[in-house]
Protein backbone atom coordinates (compact mmCIF):
# COMPACT_ATOMS: atom_id res chain seq x y z
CA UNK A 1 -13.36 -14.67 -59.59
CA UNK A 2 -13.81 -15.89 -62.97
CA UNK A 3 -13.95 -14.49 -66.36
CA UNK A 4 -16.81 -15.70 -68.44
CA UNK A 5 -13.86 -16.44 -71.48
CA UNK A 6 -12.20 -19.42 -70.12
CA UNK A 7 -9.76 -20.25 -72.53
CA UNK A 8 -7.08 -22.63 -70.94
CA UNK A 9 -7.41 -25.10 -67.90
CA UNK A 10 -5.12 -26.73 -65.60
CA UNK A 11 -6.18 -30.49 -64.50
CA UNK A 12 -4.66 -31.40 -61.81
CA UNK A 13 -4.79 -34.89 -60.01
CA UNK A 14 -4.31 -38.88 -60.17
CA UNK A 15 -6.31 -39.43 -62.73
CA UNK A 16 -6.32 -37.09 -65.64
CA UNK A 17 -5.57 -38.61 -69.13
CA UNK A 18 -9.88 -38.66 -69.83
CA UNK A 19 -10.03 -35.58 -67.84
CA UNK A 20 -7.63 -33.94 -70.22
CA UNK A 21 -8.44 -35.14 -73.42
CA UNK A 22 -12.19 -34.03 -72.39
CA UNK A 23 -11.07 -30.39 -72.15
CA UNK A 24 -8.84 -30.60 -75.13
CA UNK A 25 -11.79 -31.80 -77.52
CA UNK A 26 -14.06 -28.76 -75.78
CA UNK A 27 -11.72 -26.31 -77.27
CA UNK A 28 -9.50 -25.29 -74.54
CA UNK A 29 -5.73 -24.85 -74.26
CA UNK A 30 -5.05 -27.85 -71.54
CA UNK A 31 -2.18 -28.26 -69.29
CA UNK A 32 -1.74 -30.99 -66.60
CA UNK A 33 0.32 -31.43 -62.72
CA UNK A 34 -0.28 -34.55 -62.66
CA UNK A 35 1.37 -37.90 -60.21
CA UNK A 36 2.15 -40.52 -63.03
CA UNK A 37 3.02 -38.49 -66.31
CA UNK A 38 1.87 -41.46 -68.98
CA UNK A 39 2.66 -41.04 -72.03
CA UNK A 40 -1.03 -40.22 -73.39
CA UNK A 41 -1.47 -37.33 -71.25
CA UNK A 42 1.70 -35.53 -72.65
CA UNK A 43 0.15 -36.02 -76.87
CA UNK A 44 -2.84 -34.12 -75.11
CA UNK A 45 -1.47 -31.50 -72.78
CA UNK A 46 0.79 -28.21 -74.30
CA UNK A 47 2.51 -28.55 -71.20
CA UNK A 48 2.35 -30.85 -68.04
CA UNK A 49 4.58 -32.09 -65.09
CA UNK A 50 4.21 -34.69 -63.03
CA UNK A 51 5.69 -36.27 -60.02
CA UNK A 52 6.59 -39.44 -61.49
CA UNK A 53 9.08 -39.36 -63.60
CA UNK A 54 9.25 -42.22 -66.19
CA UNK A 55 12.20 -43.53 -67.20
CA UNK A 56 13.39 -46.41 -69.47
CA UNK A 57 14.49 -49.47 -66.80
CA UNK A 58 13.36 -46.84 -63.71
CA UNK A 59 10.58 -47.88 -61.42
CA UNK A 60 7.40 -45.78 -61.03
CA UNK A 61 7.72 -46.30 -57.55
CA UNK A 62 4.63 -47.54 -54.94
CA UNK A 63 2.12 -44.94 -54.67
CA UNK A 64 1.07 -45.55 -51.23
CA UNK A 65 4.64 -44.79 -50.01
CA UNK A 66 5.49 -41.79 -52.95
CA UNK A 67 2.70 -39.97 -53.19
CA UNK A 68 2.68 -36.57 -51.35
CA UNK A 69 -0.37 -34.19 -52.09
CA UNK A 70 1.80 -31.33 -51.51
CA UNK A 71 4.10 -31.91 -53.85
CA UNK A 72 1.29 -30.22 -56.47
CA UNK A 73 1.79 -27.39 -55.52
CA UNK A 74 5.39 -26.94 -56.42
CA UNK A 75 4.05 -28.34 -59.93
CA UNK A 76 1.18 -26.18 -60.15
CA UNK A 77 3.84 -23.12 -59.51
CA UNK A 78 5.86 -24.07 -62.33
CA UNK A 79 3.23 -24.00 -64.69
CA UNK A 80 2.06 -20.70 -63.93
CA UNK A 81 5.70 -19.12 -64.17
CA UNK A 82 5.61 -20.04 -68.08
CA UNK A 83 1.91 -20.11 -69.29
CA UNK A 84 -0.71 -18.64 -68.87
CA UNK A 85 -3.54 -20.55 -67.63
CA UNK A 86 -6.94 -19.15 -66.39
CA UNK A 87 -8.18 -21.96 -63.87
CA UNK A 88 -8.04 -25.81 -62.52
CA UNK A 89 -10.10 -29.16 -63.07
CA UNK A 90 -9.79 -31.16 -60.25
CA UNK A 91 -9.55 -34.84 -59.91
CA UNK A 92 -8.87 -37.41 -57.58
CA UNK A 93 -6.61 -37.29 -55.20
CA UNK A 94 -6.83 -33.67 -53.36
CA UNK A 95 -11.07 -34.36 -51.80
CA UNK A 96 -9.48 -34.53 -47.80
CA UNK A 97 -6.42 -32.02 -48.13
CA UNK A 98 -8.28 -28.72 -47.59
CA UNK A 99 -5.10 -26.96 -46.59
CA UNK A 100 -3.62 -27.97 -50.13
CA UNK A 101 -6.97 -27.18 -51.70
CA UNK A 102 -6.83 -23.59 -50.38
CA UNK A 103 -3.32 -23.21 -51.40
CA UNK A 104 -3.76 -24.10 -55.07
CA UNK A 105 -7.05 -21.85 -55.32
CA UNK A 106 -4.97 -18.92 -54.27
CA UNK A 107 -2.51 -19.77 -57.20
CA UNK A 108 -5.31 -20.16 -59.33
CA UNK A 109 -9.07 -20.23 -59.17
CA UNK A 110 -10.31 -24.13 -59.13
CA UNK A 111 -13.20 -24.34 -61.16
CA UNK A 112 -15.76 -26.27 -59.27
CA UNK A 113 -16.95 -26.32 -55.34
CA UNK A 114 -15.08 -24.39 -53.22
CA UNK A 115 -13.08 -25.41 -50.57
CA UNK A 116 -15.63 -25.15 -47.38
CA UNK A 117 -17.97 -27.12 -49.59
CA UNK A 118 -15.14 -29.79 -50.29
CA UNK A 119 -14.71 -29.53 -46.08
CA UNK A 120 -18.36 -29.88 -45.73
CA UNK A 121 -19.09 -33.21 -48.19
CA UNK A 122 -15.34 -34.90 -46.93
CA UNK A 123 -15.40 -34.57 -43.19
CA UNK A 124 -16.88 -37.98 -42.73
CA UNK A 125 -18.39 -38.10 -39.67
CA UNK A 126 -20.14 -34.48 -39.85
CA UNK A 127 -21.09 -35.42 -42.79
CA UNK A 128 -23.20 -38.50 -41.99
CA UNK A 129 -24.53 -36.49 -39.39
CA UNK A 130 -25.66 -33.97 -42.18
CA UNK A 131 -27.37 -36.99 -43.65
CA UNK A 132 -29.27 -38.22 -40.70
CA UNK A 133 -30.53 -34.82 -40.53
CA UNK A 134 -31.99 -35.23 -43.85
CA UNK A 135 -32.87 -38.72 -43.60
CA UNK A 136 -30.85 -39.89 -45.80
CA UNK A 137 -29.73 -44.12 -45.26
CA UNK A 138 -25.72 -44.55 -44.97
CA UNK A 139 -23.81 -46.66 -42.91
CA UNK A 140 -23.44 -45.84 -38.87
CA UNK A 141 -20.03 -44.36 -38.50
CA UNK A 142 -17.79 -43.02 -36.15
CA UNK A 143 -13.76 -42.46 -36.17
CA UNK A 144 -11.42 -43.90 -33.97
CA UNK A 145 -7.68 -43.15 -33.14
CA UNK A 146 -6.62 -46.64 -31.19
CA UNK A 147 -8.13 -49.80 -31.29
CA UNK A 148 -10.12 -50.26 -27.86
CA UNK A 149 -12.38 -47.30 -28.54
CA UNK A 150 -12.52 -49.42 -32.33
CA UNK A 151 -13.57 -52.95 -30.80
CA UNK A 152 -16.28 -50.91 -28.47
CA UNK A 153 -17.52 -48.70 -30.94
CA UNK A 154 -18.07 -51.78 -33.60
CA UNK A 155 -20.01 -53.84 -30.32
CA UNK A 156 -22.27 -51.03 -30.31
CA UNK A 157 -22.75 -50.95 -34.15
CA UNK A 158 -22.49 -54.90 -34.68
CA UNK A 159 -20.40 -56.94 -36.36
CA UNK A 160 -19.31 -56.92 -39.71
CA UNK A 161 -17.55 -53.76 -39.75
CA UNK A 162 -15.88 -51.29 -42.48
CA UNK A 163 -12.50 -49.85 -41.43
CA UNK A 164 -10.66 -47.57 -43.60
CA UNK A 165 -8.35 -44.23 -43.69
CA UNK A 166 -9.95 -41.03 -42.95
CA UNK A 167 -8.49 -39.72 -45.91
CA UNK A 168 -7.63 -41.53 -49.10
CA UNK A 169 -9.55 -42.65 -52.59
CA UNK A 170 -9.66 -45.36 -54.87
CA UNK A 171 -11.00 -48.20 -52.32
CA UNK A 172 -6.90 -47.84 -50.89
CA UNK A 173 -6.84 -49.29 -47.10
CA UNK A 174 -10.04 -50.45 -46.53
CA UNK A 175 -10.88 -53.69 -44.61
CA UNK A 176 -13.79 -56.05 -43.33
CA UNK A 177 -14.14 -57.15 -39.49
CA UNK A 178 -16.40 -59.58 -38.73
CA UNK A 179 -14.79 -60.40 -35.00
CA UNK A 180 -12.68 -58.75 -32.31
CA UNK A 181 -10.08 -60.44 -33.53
CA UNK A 182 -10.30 -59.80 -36.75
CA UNK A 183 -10.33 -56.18 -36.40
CA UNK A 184 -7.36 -55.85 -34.10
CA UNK A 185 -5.82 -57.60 -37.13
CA UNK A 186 -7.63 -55.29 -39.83
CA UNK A 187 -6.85 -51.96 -37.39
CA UNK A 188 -2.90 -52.77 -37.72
CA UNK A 189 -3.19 -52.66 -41.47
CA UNK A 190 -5.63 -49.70 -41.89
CA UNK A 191 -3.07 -47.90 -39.47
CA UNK A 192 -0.52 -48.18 -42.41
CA UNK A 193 -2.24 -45.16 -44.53
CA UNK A 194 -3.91 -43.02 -41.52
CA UNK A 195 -3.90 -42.64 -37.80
CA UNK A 196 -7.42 -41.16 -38.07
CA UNK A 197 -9.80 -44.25 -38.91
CA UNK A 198 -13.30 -44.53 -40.06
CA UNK A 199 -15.80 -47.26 -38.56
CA UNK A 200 -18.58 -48.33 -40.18
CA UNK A 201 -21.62 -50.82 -40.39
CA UNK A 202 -20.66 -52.92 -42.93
CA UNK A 203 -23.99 -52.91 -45.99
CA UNK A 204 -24.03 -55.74 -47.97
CA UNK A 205 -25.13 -55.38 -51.81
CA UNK A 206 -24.04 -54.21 -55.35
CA UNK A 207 -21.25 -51.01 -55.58
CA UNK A 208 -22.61 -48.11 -58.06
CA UNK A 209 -22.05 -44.55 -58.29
CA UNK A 210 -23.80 -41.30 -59.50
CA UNK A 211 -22.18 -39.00 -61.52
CA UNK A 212 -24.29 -35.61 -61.71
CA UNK A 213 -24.32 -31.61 -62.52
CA UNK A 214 -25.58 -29.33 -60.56
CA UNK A 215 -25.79 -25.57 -60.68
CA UNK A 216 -27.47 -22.71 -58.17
CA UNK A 217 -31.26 -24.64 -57.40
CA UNK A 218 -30.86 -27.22 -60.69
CA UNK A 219 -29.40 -30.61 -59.88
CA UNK A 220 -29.51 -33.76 -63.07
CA UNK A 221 -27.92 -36.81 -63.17
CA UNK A 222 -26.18 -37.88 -65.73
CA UNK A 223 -25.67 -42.09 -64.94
CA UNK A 224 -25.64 -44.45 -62.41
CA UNK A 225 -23.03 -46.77 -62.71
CA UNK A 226 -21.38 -50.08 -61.85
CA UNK A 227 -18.53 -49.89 -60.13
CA UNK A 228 -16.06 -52.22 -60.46
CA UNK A 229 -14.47 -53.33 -56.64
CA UNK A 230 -11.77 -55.58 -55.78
CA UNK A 231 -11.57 -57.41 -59.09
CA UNK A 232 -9.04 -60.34 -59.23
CA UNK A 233 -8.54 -60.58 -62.70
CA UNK A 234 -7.40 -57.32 -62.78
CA UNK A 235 -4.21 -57.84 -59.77
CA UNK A 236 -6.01 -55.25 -57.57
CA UNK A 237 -4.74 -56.33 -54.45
CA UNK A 238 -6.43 -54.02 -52.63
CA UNK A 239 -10.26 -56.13 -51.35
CA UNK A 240 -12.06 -52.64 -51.98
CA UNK A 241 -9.73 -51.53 -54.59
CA UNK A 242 -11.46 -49.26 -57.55
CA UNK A 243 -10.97 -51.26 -60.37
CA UNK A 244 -12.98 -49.31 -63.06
CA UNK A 245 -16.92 -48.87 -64.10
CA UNK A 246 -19.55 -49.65 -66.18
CA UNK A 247 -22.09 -47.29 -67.17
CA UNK A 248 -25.32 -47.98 -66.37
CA UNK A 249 -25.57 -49.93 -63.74
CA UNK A 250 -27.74 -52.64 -65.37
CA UNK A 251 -30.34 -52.46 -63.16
CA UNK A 252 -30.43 -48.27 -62.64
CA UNK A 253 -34.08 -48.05 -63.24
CA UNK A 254 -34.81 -49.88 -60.18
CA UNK A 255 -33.34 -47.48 -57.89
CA UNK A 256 -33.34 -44.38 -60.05
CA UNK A 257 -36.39 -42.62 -58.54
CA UNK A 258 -34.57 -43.23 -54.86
CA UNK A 259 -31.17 -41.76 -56.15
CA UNK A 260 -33.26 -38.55 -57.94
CA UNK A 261 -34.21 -37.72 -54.29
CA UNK A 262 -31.32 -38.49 -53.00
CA UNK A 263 -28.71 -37.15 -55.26
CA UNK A 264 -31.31 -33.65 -55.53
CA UNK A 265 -31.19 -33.45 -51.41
CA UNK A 266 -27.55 -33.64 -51.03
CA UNK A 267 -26.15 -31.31 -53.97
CA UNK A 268 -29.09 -28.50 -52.65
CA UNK A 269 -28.21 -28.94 -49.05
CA UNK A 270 -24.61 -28.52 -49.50
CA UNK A 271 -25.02 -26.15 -52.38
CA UNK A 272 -22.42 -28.46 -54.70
CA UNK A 273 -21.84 -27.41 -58.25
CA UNK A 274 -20.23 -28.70 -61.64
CA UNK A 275 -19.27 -32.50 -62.03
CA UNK A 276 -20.09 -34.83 -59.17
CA UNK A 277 -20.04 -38.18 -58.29
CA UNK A 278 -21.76 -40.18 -55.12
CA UNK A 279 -20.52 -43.47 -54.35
CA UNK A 280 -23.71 -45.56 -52.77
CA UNK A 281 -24.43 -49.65 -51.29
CA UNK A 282 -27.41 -50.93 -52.71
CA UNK A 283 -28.64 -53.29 -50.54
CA UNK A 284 -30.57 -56.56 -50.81
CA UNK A 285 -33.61 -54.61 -49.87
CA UNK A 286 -32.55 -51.95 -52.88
CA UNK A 287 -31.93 -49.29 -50.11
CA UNK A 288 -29.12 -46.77 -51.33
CA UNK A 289 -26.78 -46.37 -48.59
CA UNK A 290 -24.55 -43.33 -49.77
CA UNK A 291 -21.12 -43.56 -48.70
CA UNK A 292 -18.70 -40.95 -49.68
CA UNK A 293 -19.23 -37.87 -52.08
CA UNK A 294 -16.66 -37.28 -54.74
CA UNK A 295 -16.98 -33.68 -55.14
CA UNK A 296 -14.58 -33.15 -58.59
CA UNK A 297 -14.47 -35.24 -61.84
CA UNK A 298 -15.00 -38.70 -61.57
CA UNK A 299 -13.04 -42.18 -63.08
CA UNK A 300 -16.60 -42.70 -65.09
CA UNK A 301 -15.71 -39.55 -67.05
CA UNK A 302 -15.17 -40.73 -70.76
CA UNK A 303 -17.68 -43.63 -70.36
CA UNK A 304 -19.98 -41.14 -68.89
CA UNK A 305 -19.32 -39.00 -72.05
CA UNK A 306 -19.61 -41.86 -74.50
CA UNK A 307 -22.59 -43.56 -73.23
CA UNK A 308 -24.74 -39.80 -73.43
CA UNK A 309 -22.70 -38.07 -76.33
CA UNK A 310 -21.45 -35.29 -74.85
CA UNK A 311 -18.69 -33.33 -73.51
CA UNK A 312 -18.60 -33.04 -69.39
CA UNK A 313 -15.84 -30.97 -69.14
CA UNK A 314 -17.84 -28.35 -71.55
CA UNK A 315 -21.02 -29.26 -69.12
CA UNK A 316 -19.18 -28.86 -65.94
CA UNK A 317 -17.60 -25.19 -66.97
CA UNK A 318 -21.03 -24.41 -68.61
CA UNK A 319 -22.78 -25.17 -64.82
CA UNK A 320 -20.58 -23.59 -63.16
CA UNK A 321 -19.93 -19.95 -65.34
CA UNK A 322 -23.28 -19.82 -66.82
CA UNK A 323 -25.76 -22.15 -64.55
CA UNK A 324 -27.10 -24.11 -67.63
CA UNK A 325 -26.65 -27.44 -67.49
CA UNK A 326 -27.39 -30.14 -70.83
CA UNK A 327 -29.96 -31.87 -72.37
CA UNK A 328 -29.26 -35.46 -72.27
CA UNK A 329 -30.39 -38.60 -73.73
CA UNK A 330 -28.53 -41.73 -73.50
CA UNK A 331 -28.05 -43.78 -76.48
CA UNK A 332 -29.87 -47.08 -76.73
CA UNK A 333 -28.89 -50.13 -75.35
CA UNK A 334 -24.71 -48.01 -75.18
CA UNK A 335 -23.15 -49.28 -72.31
CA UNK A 336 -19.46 -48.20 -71.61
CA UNK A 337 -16.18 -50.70 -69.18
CA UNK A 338 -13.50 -48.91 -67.87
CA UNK A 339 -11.09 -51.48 -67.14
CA UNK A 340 -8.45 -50.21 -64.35
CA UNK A 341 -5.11 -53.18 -65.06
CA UNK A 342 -2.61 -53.53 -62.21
CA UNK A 343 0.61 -55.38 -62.08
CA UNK A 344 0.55 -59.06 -61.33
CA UNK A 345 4.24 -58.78 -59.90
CA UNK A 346 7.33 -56.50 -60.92
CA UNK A 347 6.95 -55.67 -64.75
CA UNK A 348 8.77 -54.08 -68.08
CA UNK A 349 5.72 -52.16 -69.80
CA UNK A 350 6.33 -52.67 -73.47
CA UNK A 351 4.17 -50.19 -75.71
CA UNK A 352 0.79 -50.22 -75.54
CA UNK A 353 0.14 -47.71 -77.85
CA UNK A 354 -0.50 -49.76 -80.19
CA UNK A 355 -4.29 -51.07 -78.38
CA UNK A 356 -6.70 -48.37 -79.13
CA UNK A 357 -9.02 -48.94 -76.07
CA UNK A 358 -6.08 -48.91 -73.91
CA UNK A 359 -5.72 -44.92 -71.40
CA UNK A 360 -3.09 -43.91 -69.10
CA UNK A 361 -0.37 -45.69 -70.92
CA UNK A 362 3.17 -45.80 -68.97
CA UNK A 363 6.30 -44.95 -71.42
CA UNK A 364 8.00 -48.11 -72.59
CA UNK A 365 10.27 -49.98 -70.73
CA UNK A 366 9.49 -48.71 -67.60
CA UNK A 367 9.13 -50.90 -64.61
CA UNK A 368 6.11 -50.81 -62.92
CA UNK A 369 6.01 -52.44 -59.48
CA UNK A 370 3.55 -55.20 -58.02
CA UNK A 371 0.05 -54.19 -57.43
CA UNK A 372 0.50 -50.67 -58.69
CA UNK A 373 -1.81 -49.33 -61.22
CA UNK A 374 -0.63 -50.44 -65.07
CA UNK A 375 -3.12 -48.80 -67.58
CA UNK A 376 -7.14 -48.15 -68.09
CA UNK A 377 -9.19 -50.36 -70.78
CA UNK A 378 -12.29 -48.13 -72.25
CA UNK A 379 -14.62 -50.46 -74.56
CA UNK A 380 -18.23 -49.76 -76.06
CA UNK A 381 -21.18 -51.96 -76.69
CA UNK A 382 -23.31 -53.61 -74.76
CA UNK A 383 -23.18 -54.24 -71.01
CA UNK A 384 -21.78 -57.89 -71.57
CA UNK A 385 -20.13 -57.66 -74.59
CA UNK A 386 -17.64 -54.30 -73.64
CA UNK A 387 -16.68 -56.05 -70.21
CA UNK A 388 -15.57 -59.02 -72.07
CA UNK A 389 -13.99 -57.07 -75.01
CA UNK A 390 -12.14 -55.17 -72.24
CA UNK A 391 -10.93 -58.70 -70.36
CA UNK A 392 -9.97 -59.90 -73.48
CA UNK A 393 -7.78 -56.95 -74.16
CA UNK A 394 -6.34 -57.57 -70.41
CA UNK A 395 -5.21 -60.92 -71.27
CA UNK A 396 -3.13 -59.77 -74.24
CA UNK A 397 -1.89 -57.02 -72.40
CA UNK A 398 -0.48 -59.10 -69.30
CA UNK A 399 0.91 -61.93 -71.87
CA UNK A 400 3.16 -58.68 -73.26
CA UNK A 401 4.48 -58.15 -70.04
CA UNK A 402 8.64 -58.98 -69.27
CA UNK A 403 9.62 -59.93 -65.57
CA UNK A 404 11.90 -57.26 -64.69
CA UNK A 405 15.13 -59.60 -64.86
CA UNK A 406 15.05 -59.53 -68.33
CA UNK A 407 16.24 -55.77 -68.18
């Protein structure tokens, strides 16, 4: 239960340095459990831990080996022992650990859906059944455990085929089958991050997401945006790898009558509340195939906020304490990049304080490993013109980058 006089927040995630400073501008006292500890987040939080430790000449490590959603809730405990804090902010990287969910709500309360609602949106294949129900398009899917029921399952569904982890986030895992043998191949490697593994119809067509409010029988959305997927330039070596976002999506008015009634029919159904995101397909027929729900804060957070002026973490506590959600009004011709960097091979971060448009910095002189996440680029202007700011920034960025040997 909450008090109507929140006064300090916890954010707790992957991806919190927007999250944070969000909460810090809307007045509250912010602290943070977060995985990578940059060096932004701790100028913005009184307090925070994190799971990474950074270290001059110490490697951050490989996420998809280190990280352990658990280990939050040591954090979390830590936190609470010496401050005071009256309840969480979620972000990525707790949606499919209800069990860990639960356990950090008992610490303290998480401000946003609860935990049967997380169940409800995240448990893929009931899900998607959920959506048939209410006729909304998504890809057929089923899950699998070995990879004979996979090859008949994808006969039945034709070929190409999606396979990715039953849990996970950021596009990590996922691969494309167009063949048997392709996805005997693709099964091995998807069995890396899960035993449980989703199968889906492959849609063809542009990557956006919806980030919305909703509150008791009042549902708006705030953008549709461009999502940014499996971008070379940025070393994501991941094919379906989140890479960033830019917000609009150039082309949002096409579709945004069909994402109204879809976005509306979902939050209402499963009675979601606060900040929320919906990660769609649009295919070549401009069908919106909806593929996952993010039910927390979203990576389009501080281009969501610059692009419409105002302040989502205020919004989100706002929908869910009082049920009043914001008038919006995007400014003209505003579009917003979030450029996500990664490491083009083992790397010495020097200090990238000194770029402006440049988020989740690591510390200096710390070494961050091949293919793992380096820093976030957030430019203004329009749609063109901040993507290429943003790439621009990139290239400076990975010409200041030392090959670890010179440690």
């Amino acid at each position: 239960m909450f008090n109507s006089d929140v006064r300090s927040l916890l954010a707790i995630g992957i991806d919190l340095v927007s999250l944070a400073s969000s909460a810090k501008r809307a007045g509250y006292q912010v602290y943070a459990a977060d995985y990578f500890g940059d060096l932004d987040l701790q100028h913005i939080c009184i307090k925070y831990k994190s799971i990474v430790r950074q270290k001059p000449a110490k490697s951050c490590g490989r996420f998809e080996l280190d990280f352990k959603p658990e280990a939050f809730l040591p954090l979390t405990k830590s936190l609470l022992q010496e401050n005071e804090i009256d309840a969480v902010l979620l972000s990525s990287g707790l949606d499919d650990y209800f069990d860990i969910f639960c356990e950090l709500n008992d610490l303290v309360p998480i401000l946003g859906n609860s935990s049967q609602t997380v169940k409800n949106v995240r448990e893929k294949p009931k899900f998607f059944e959920e959506l048939k129900h209410l006729g909304i398009p998504h890809p057929e899917t089923a899950i699998v455990t070995d990879v004979k029921e996979a090859i008949k399952i994808a006969a039945e569904i034709e070929y190409p085929v999606v396979l990715k982890p039953s849990r996970g986030f950021g596009g990590i895992g996922i691969r494309i089958a167009k063949s048997p043998q392709e996805l005997r191949r693709a099964f091995q490697e998807v069995l890396v991050f899960d035993d449980n593994i989703l199968i889906q119809k492959h849609v063809i067509g542009a990557h956006i997401s919806i980030s919305f409010l909703a509150s008791h029988n009042v549902v708006k959305i705030l953008t549709i945006n461009e999502q940014l997927i499996g971008v070379p330039y940025t070393f994501q070596s991941e094919p379906f790898g989140y890479c960033g976002n830019i917000v609009p999506f150039h082309s949002a008015n096409l579709i945004s009558g069909k994402c109204e009634h879809i976005t509306r029919k979902i939050a209402l159904h499963f009675g979601l509340i606060g900040s929320n995101g919906i990660d769609l397909v649009i295919s070549k027929e401009n069908v919106p195939y909806v593929i996952e729900i993010n039910p927390r804060f979203q990576g389009t957070l501080e281009c969501v906020e610059r692009v419409l002026g105002i302040n989502l973490v205020k919004a989100h506590v706002n929908a869910c304490l009082h049920g009043s959600l914001p008038t919006v009004r995007r400014k003209n011709f505003t579009f917003s990049t979030r450029l996500i960097l990664f490491a083009p091979k083992q790397v010495i971060v020097p200090d990238l304080t000194i770029f402006k448009e440049v988020r989740d910095i690591p510390f200096p002189k710390t070494v961050i490993e091949k293919g793992e996440p380096l820093c976030s680029i957030v430019t203004e202007s329009s749609r063109n013109d901040s993507l290429q700011k943003a790439k621009k920034i990139a290239k400076v960025i990975y010409r200041t980058l030392s090959p670890v040997s010179n440690l």
